[in-house]
Protein backbone atom coordinates (compact mmCIF):
# COMPACT_ATOMS: atom_id res chain seq x y z
CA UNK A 1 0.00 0.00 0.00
CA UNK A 2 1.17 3.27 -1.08
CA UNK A 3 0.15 6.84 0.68
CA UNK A 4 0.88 9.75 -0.96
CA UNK A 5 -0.38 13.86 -0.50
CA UNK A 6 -0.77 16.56 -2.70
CA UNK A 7 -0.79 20.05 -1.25
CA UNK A 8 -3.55 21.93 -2.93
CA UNK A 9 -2.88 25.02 -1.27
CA UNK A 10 -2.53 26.03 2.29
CA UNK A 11 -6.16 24.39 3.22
CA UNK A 12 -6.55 21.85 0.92
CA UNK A 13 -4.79 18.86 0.18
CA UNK A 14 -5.67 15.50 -1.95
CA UNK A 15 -4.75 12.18 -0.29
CA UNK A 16 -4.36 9.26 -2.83
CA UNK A 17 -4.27 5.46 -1.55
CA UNK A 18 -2.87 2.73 -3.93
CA UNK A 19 -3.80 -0.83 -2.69
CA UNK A 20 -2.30 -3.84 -4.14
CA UNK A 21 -3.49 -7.17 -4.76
CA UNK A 22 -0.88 -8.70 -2.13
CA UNK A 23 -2.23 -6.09 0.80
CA UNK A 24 -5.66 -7.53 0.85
CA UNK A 25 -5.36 -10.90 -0.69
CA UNK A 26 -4.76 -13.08 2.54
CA UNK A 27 -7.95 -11.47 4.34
CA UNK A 28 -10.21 -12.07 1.67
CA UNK A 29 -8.99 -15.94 1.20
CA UNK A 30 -9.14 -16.74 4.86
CA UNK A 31 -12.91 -15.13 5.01
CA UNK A 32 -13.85 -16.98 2.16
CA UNK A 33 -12.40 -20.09 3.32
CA UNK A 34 -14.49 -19.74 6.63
CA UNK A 35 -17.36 -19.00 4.60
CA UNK A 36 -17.08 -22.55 2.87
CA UNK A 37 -16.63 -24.04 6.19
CA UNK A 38 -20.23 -22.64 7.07
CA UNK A 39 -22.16 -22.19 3.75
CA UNK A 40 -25.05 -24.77 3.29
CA UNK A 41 -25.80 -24.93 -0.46
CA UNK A 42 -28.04 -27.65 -1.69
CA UNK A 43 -26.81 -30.07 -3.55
CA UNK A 44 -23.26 -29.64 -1.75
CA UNK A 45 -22.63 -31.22 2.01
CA UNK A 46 -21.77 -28.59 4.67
CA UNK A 47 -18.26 -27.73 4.12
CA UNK A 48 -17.58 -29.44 0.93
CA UNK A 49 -18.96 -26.08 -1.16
CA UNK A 50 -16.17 -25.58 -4.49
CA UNK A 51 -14.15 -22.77 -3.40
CA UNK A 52 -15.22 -21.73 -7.18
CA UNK A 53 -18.86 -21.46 -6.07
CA UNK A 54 -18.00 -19.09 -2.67
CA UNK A 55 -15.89 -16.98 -4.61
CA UNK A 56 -18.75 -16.65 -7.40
CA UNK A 57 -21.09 -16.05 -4.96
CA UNK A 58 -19.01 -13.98 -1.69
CA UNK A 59 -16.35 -12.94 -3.30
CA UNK A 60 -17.17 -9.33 -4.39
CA UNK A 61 -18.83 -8.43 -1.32
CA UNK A 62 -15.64 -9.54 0.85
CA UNK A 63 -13.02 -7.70 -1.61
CA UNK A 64 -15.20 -4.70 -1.62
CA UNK A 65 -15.67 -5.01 2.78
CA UNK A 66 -11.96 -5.62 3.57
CA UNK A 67 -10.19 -3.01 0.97
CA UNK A 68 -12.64 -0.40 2.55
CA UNK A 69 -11.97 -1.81 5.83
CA UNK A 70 -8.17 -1.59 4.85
CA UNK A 71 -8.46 1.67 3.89
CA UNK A 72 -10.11 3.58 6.47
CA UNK A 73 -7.68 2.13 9.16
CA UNK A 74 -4.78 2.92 7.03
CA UNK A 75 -5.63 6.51 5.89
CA UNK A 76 -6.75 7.24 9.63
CA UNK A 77 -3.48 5.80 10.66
CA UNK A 78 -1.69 8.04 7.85
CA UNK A 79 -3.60 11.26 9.19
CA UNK A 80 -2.12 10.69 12.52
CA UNK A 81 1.26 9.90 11.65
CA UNK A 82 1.41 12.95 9.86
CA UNK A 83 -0.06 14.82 12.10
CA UNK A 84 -2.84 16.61 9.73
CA UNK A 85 -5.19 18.48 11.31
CA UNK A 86 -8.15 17.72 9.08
CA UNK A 87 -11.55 19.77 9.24
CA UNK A 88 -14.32 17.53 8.65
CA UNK A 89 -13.71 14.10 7.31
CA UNK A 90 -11.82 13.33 4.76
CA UNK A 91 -14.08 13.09 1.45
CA UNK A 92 -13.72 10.39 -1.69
CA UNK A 93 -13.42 11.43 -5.06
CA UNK A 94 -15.75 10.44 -7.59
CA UNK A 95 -14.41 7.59 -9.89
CA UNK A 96 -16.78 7.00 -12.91
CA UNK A 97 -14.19 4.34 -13.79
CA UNK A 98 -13.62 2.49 -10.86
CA UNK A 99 -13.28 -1.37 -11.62
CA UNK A 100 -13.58 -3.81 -8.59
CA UNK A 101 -12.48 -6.73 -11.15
CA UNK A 102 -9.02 -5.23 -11.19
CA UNK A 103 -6.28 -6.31 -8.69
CA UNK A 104 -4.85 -3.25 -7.95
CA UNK A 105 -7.02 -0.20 -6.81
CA UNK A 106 -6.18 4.06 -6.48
CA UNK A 107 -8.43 5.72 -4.18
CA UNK A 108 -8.44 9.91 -4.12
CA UNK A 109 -9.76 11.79 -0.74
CA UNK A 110 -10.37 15.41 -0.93
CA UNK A 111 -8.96 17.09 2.70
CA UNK A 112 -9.67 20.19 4.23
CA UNK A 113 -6.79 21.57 6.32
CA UNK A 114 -7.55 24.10 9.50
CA UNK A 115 -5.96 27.00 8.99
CA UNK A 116 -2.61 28.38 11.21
CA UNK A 117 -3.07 31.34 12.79
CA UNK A 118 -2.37 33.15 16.15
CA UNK A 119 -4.76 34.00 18.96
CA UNK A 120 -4.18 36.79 20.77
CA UNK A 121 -5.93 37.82 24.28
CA UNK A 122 -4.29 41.51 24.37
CA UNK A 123 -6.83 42.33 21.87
CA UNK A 124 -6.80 46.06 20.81
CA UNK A 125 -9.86 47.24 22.20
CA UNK A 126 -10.74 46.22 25.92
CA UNK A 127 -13.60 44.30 26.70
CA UNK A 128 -15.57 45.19 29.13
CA UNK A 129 -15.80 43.25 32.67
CA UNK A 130 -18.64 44.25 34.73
CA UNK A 131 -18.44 44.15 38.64
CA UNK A 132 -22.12 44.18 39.65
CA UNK A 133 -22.76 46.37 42.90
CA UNK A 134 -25.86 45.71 45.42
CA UNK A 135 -26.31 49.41 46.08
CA UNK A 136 -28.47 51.08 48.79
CA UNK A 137 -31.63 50.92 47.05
CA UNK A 138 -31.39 47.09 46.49
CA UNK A 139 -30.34 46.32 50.08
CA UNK A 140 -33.19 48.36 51.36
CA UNK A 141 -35.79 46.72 48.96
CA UNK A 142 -33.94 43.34 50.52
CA UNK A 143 -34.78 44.01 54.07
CA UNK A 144 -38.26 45.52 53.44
CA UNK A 145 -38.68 42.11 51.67
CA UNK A 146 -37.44 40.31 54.35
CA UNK A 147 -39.30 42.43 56.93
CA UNK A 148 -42.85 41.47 55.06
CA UNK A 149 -41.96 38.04 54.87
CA UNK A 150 -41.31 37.34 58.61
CA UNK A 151 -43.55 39.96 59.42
CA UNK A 152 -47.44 38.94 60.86
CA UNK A 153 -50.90 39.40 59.69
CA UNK A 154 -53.04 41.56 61.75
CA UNK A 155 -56.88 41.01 60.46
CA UNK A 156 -58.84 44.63 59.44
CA UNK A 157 -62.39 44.88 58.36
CA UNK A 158 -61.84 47.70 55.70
CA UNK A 159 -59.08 47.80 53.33
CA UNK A 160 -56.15 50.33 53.07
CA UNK A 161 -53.49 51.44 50.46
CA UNK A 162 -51.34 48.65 51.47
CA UNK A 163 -52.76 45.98 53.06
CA UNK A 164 -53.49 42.39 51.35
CA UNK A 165 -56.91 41.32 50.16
CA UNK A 166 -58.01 36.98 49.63
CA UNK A 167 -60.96 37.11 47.50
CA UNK A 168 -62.15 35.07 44.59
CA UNK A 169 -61.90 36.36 40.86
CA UNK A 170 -65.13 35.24 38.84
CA UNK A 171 -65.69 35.59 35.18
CA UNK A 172 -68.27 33.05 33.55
CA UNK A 173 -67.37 33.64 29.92
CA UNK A 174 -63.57 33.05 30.54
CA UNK A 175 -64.46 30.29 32.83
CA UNK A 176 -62.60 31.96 35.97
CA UNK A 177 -63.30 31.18 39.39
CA UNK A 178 -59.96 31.24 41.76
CA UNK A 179 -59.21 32.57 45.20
CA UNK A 180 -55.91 34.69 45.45
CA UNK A 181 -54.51 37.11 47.92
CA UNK A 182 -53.29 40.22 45.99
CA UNK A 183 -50.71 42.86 47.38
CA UNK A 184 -52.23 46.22 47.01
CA UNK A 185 -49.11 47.90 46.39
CA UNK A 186 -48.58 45.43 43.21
CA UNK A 187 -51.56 46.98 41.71
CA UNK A 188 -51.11 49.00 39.08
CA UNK A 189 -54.27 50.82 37.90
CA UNK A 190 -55.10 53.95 40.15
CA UNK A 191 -58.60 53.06 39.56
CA UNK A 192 -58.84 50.18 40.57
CA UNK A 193 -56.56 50.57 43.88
CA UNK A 194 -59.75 53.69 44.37
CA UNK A 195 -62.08 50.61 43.74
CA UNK A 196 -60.64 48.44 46.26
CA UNK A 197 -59.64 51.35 49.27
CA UNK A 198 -62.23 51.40 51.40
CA UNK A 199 -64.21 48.27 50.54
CA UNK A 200 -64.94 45.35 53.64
CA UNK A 201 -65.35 41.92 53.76
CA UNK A 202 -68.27 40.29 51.28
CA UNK A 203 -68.04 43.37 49.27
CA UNK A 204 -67.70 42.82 45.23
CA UNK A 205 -65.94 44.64 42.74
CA UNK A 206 -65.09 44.75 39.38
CA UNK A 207 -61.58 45.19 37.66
CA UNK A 208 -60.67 45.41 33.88
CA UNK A 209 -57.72 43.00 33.79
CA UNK A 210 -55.77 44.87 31.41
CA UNK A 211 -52.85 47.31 33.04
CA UNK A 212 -54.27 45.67 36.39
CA UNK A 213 -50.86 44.68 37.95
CA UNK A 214 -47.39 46.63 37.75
CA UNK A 215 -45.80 43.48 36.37
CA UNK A 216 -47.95 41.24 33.67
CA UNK A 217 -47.04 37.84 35.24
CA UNK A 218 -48.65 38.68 38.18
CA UNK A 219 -52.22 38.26 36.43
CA UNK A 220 -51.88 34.96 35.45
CA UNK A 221 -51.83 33.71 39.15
CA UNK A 222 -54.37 35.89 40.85
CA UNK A 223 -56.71 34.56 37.84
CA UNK A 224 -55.10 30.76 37.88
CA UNK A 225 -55.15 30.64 34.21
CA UNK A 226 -51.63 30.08 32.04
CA UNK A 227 -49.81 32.95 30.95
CA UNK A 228 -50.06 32.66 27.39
CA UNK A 229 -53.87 33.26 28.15
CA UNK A 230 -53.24 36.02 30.54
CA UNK A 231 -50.58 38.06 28.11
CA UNK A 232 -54.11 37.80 25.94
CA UNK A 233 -56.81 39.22 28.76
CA UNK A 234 -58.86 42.09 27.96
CA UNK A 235 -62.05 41.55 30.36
CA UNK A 236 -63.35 42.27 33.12
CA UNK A 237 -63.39 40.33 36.59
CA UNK A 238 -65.70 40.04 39.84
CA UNK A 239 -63.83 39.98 43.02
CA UNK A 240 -65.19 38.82 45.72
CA UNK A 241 -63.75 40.38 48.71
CA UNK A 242 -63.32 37.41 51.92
CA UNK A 243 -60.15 38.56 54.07
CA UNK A 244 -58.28 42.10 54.39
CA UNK A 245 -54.78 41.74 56.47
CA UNK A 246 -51.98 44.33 57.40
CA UNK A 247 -48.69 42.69 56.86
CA UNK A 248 -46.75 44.56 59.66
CA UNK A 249 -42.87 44.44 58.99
CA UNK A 250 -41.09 42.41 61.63
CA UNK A 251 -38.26 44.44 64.08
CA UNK A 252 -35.04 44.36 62.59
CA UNK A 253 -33.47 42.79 65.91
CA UNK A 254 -31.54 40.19 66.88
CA UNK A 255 -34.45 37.69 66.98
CA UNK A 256 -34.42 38.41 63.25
CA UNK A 257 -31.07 38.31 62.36
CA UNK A 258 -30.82 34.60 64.52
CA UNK A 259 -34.05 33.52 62.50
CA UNK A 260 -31.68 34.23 58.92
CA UNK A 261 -28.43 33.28 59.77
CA UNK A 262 -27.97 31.29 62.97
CA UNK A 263 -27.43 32.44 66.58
CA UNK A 264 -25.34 35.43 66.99
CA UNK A 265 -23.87 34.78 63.64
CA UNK A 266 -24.95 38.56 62.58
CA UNK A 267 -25.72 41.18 65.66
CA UNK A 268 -26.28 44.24 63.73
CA UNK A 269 -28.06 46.06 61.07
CA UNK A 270 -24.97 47.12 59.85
CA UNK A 271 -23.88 43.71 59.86
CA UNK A 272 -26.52 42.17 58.17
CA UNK A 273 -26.85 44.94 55.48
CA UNK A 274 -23.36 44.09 54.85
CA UNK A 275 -23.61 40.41 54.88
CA UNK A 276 -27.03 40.91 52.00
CA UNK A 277 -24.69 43.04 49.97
CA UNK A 278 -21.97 39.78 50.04
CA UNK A 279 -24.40 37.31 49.01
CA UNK A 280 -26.25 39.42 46.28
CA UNK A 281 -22.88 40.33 44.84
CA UNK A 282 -21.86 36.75 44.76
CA UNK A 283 -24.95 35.88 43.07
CA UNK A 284 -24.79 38.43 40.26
CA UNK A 285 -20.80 36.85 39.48
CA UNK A 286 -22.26 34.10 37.72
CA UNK A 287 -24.32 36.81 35.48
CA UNK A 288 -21.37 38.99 34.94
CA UNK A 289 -18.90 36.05 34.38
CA UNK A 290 -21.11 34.58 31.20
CA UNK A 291 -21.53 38.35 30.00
CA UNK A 292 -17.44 38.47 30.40
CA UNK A 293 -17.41 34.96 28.44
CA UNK A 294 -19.24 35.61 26.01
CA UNK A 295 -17.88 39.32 24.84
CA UNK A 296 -14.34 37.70 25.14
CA UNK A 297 -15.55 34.78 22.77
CA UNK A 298 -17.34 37.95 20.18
CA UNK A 299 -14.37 40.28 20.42
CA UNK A 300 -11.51 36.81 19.77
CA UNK A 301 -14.05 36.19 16.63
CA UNK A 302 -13.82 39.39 15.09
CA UNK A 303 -10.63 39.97 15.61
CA UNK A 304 -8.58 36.51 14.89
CA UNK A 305 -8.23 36.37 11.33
CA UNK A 306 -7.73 33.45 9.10
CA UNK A 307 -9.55 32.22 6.23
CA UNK A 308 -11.12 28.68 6.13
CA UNK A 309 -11.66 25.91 3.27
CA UNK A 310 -15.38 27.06 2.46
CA UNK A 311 -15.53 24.84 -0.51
CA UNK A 312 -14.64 21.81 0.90
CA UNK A 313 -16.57 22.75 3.86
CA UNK A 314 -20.06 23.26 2.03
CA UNK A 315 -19.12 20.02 -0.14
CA UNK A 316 -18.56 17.86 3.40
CA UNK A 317 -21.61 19.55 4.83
CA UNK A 318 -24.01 18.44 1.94
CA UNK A 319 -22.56 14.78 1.51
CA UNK A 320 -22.41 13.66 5.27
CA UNK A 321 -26.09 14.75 6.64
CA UNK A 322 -28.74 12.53 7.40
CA UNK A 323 -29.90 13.43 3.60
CA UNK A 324 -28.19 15.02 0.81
CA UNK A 325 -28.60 18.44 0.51
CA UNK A 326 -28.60 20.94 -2.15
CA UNK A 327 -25.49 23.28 -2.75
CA UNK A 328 -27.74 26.28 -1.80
CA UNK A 329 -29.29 24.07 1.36
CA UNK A 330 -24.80 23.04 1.79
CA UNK A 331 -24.14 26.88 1.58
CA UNK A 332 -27.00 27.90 4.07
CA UNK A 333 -26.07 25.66 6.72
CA UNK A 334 -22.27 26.81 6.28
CA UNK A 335 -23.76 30.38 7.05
CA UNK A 336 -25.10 29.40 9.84
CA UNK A 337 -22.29 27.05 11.66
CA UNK A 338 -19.04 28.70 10.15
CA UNK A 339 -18.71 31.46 13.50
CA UNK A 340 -19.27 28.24 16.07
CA UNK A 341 -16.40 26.51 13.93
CA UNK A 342 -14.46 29.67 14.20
CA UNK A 343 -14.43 29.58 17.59
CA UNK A 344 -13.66 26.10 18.36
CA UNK A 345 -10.57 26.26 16.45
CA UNK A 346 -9.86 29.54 18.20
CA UNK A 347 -10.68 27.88 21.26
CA UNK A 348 -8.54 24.60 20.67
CA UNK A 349 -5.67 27.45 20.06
CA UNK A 350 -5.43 28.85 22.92
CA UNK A 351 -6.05 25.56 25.07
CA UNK A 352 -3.00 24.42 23.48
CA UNK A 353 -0.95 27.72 24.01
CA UNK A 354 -1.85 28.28 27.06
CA UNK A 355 -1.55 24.42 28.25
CA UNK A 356 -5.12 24.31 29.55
CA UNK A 357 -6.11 21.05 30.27
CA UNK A 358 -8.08 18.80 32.56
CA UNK A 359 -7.23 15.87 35.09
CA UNK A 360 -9.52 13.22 36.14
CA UNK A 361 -8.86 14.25 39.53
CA UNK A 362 -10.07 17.76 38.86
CA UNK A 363 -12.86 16.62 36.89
CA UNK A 364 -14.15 14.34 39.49
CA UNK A 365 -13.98 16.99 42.02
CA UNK A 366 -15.36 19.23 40.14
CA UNK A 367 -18.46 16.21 39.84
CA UNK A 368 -18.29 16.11 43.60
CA UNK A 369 -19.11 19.69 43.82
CA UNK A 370 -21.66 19.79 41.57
CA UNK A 371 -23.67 16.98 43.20
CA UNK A 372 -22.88 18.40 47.00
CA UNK A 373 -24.77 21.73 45.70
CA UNK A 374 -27.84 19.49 44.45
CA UNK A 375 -28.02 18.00 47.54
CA UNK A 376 -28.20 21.14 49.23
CA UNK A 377 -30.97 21.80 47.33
CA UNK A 378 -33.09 19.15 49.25
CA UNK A 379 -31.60 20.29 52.52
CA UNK A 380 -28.36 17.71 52.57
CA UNK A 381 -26.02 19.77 54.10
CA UNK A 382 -23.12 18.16 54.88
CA UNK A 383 -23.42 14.73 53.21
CA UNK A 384 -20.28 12.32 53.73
CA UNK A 385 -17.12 12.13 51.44
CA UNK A 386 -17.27 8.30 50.92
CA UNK A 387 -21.23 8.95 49.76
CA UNK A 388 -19.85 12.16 47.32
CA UNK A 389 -17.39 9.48 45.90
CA UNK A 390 -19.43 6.62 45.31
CA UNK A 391 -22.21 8.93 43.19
CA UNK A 392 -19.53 10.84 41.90
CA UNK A 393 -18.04 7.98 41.11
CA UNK A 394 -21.13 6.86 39.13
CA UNK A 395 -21.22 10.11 37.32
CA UNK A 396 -17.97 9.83 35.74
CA UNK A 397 -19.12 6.79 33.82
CA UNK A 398 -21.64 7.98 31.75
CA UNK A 399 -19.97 9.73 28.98
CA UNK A 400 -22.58 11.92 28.54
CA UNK A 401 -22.25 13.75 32.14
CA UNK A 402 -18.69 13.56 31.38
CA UNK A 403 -18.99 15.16 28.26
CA UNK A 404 -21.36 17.89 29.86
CA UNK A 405 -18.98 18.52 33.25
CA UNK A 406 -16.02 18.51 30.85
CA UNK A 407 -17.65 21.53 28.91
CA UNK A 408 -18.21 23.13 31.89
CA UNK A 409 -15.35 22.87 33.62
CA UNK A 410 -12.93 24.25 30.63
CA UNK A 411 -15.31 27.03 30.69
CA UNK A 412 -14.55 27.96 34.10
CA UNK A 413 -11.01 27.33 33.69
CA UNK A 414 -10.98 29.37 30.15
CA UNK A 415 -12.81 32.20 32.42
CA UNK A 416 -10.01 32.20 34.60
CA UNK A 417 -7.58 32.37 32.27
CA UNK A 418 -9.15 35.61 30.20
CA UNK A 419 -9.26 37.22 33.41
CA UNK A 420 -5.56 36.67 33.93
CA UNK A 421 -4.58 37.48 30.21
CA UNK A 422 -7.02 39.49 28.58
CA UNK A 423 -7.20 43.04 27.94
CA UNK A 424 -10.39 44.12 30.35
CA UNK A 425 -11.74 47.52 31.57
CA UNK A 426 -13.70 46.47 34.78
CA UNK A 427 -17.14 48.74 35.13
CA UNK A 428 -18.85 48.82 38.52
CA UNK A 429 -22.64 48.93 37.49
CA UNK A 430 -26.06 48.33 39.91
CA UNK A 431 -28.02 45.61 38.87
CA UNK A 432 -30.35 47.70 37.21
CA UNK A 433 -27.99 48.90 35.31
CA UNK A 434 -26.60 46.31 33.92
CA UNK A 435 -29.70 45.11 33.03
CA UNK A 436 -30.32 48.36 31.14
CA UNK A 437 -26.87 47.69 29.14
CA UNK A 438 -26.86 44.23 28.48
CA UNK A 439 -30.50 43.54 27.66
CA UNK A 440 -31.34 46.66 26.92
């Protein structure tokens, strides 16, 4: 068997396989000579076939399996000895010619090559990491919050700006009848907060649902119907009026503070408005870090050049799918997956450069962390090491959770590693804010 390459041009290359008679001859004759050992053809006792007769009837089926078979191992083999770093797969040649009668065969695969380039993380213009801030406002919302919730209910019999009212919404047509308790001070139509100050127990009033509530999901539950149908609701609704309560804000004391955190973990407002700011900033990292991945990922795509073998891409795109495609169907689908393929070769650049890599040590701790915070979840708090390792140990063979920690955990690691390297301008923003500027 001979191997040979032609270089195209810097991104594509031809790969041409000659196979002699003497490379695949043995295989085939030692298949066939099991097949005669096996064959029952009538006329003929059970391993007495003519070899003549196999050969008629096997032979072209086992020449054709075993040079194929010979010639994917080999040109995979080739591909790694010369270490080509092939895009794709590689892609046969059309051979109106081709003769399987002959005894020597020359197979032709079209390759396309990834391109060599550099990646640079001192890009030119800075991207921005944001530092979300839990400012005043947002701790003070926080504690009123907190304040409601562990707060009591003092029963009135006539209802005020902010009090909470349980009554039942009715309208026939829609087919609504559901008992809710509705925060006055979520209401959003002036009229009908007018309708509802003043009113007492068995009263009824009516609301137009649409512009009822300051925020539109809201509806949806006081009504118990699905959003999709709420986002929809222009009517009007009976409400029955059964209950009026004051929430009264609990004391911010030290009965409180031992209720959130533990006994004498926190003993002062100044302490605990410090302690809501910690956790609410450590919350919004996870927010901030995927905005900070994914601008890095943008800004490395726009500005690591290098161009990429679009023919042979399209060409490998619409001969491999589940069905042939069309060159225009080929091209689309190109469109739409040639930044993703920019990136992973970006991506695979600066692994390598930068020697990122992980361990099965790291991986499976990384497992074990993941599965101690989903047992949190259900109140698990300090579950043993030996149980961590045995479902951890679980995890790690299932090559799909494998697959899926292993993506995660080179993101995190990839994370680090742009915040050591790249160029960043950090930005303090509120929350708010950096909703406003992300999401706009």
């Amino acid at each position: 068997m001979n191997i040979t390459k032609e270089q195209i041009d810097d991104l594509n290359a031809v790969v041409k396989v000659a196979i002699t008679k003497e490379d695949y001859q043995d295989k085939v004759d030692k298949i066939l000579k099991d097949y005669r050992k096996q064959a029952n053809i009538p006329g003929f006792r059970k391993g007495q076939v003519p070899m003549g007769l196999i050969k008629k009837q096997y032979g072209k089926a086992v020449l054709v399996d075993e040079v194929n078979k010979l010639l994917q191992d080999n040109l995979n083999k080739y591909l790694n000895e010369e270490k080509l770093d092939v895009l794709g797969n590689p892609l046969p040649k059309q051979q109106d010619s081709f003769d399987w009668d002959r005894d020597e065969f020359d197979f032709e695969f079209e390759l396309g090559l990834a391109p060599e380039f550099e990646a640079s993380l001192k890009t030119k213009k800075p991207v921005t990491q944001y530092k979300i801030v839990a400012d005043k406002k947002m701790i003070d919302e926080q504690l009123e919050r907190i304040q409601k919730q562990y707060g009591k209910l003092v029963s009135k019999k006539e209802v005020a700006k902010k009090d909470e009212v349980t009554g039942t919404f009715v309208n026939e047509a829609e087919e609504i009848e559901h008992k809710s308790t509705v925060e006055l001070d979520k209401i959003k139509s002036k009229k009908a907060l007018d309708t509802l100050v003043g009113k007492k127990p068995g009263d009824v009033v009516t609301l137009k649902t649409k512009g009822l509530f300051k925020e539109d999901y809201f509806l949806s539950g006081a009504l118990g119907i699905k959003k999709e149908k709420a986002d929809k609701l222009a009517i009007e609704v009976n409400f029955t009026l059964e209950e009026i309560n004051e929430r009264q804000p609990a004391e911010l004391n030290q009965d409180l503070f031992d209720k959130l955190f533990g006994k004498d973990t926190i003993t002062s407002l100044k302490e605990l408005k410090d302690r809501l700011k910690e956790d609410a900033e450590k919350q919004f990292e996870q927010q901030s870090d995927q905005k900070l991945l994914n601008d890095v990922t943008e800004r490395l795509i726009e500005t690591t050049k290098f161009d990429l073998p679009s023919g042979f891409l399209k060409k490998w795109i619409q001969m491999t799918g589940e069905k042939p495609l069309s060159e225009e169907e080929a091209h689309d689908e190109y469109e739409k997956s040639e930044k993703g393929l920019r990136y992973q070769l970006i991506e695979g650049k600066i692994i390598k450069d930068h020697d990122v890599e992980i361990s099965y040590d790291e991986l499976k701790e990384f497992a074990k962390g993941f599965i101690k915070s989903q047992m949190a979840q259900y109140g698990q708090m300090n579950p043993q090491e030996e149980e961590l390792d045995a479902i951890a140990g679980r995890v790690m063979s299932n090559q799909e959770e494998v697959k899926r920690l292993s993506e995660q955990l080179m993101s995190q690691k990839l994370l680090t590693l742009y915040k050591e390297k790249a160029n960043l301008k950090v930005k303090e923003v509120t929350y708010e804010n950096f909703v406003k500027e992300v999401y706009g």
